[in-house]
Protein backbone atom coordinates (compact mmCIF):
# COMPACT_ATOMS: atom_id res chain seq x y z
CA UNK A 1 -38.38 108.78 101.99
CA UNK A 2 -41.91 108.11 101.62
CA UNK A 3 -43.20 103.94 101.51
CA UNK A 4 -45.46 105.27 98.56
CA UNK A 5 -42.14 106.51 96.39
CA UNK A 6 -40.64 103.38 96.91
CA UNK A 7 -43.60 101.55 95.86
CA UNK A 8 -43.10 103.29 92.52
CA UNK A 9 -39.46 102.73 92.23
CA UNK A 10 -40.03 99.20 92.57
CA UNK A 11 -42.90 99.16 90.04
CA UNK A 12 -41.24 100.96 87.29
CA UNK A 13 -38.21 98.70 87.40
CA UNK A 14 -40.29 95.56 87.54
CA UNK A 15 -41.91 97.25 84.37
CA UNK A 16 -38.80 98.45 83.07
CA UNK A 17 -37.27 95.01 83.25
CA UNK A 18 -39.92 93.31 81.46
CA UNK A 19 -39.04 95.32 78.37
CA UNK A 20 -35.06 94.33 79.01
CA UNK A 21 -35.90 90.58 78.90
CA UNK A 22 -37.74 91.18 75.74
CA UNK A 23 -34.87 93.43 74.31
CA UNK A 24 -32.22 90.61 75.49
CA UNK A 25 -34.14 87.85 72.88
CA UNK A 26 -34.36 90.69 70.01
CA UNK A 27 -30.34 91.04 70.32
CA UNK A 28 -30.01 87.90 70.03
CA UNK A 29 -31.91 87.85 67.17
CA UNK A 30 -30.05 90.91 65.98
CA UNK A 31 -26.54 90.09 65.78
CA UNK A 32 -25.74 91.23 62.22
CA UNK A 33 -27.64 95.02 61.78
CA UNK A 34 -25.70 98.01 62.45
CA UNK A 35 -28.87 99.61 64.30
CA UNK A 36 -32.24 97.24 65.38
CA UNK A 37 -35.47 98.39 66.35
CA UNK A 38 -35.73 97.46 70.55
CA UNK A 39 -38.74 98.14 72.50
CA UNK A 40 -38.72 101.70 74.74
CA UNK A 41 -37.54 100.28 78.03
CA UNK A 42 -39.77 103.49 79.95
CA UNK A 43 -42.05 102.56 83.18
CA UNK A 44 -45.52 102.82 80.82
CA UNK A 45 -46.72 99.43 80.21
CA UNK A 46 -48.56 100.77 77.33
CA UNK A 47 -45.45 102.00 75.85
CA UNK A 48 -44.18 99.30 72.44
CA UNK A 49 -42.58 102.39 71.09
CA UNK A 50 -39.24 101.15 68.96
CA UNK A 51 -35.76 102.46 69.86
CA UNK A 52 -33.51 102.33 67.31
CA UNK A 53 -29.61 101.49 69.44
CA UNK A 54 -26.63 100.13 67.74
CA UNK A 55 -25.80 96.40 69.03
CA UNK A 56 -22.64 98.73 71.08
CA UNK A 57 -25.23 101.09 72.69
CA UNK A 58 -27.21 98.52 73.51
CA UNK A 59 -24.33 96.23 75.25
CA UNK A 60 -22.97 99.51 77.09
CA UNK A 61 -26.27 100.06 78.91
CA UNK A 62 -26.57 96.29 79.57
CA UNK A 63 -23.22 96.38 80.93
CA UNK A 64 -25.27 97.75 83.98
CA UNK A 65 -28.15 96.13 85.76
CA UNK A 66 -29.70 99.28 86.88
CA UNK A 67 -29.50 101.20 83.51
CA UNK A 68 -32.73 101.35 80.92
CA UNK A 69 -32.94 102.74 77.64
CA UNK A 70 -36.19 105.18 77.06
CA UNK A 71 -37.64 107.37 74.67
CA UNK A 72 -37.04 111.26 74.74
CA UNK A 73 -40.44 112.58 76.98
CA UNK A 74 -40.70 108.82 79.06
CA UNK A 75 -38.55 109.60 81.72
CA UNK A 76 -39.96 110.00 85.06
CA UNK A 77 -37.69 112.02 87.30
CA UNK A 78 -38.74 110.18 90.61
CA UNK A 79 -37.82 106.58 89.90
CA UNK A 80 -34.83 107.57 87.69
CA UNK A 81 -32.14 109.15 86.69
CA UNK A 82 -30.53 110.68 83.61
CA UNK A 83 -26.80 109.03 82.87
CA UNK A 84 -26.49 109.90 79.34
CA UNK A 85 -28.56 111.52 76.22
CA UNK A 86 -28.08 110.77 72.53
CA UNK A 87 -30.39 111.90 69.88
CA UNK A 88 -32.23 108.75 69.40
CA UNK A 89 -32.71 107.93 73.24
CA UNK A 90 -32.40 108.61 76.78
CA UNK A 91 -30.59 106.27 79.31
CA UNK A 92 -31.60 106.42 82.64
CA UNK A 93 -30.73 104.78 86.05
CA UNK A 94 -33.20 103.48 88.34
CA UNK A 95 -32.57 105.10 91.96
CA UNK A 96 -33.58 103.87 95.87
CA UNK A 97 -35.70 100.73 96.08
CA UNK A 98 -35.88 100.40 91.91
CA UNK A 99 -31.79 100.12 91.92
CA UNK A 100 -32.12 96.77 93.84
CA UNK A 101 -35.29 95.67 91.80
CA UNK A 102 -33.15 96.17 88.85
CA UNK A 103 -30.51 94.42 89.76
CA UNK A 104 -32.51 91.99 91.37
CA UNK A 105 -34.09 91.08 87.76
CA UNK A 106 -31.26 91.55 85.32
CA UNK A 107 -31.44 88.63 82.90
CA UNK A 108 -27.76 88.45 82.74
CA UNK A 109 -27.11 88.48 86.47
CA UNK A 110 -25.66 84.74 87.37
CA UNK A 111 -27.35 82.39 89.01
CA UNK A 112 -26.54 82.14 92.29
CA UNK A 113 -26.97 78.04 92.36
CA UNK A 114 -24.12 78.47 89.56
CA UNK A 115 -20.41 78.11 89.66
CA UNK A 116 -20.25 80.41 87.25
């Protein structure tokens, strides 16, 4: 596996999770619609493109740290891979060094100081 690849897996999860941490507040925010608009959780940091995911969609990808939910067309077949397909969006899982970025930067991951 190439040092270069990895480099890209890590990026694109670092980018990825940006959007995640944003999508966590606008749940929050969210708690009464039957679908809300979340932001395209895809490795492009130029990418604001709205998702539209049912507050259930949304908690069964969260329920893993390595899953992201993208656009149809923004997934990028060397940093992830496809687990599912609806008609409204793709949910892919990060693979090699992006897996552990992921998981590394999942908002809902406890804190280790915590006796949680």
């Amino acid at each position: 596996m190439s040092r270069s690849l990895d480099r890209q897996r890590e990026q694109a999860a670092r980018n990825e999770s940006v959007f995640r941490r944003l999508n966590e507040q606008i749940e929050d925010l969210a708690a009464d619609a039957s679908f809300t608009r979340f932001i395209c959780e895809c490795m492009s940091e130029a990418c604001n493109d709205p998702v539209a995911v049912t507050l259930e969609e949304y908690e069964h990808v969260r329920a893993h740290a390595d899953w992201f939910f993208v656009l149809p067309g923004h997934v990028v077949a060397d940093v992830e891979k496809i687990v599912e397909t609806t008609d409204r969006f793709v949910v892919v899982a990060k693979v090699g060094a992006g897996a552990a970025v992921a998981e590394e930067t999942d908002p809902r991951r406890p804190d280790p100081g915590s006796s949680a």
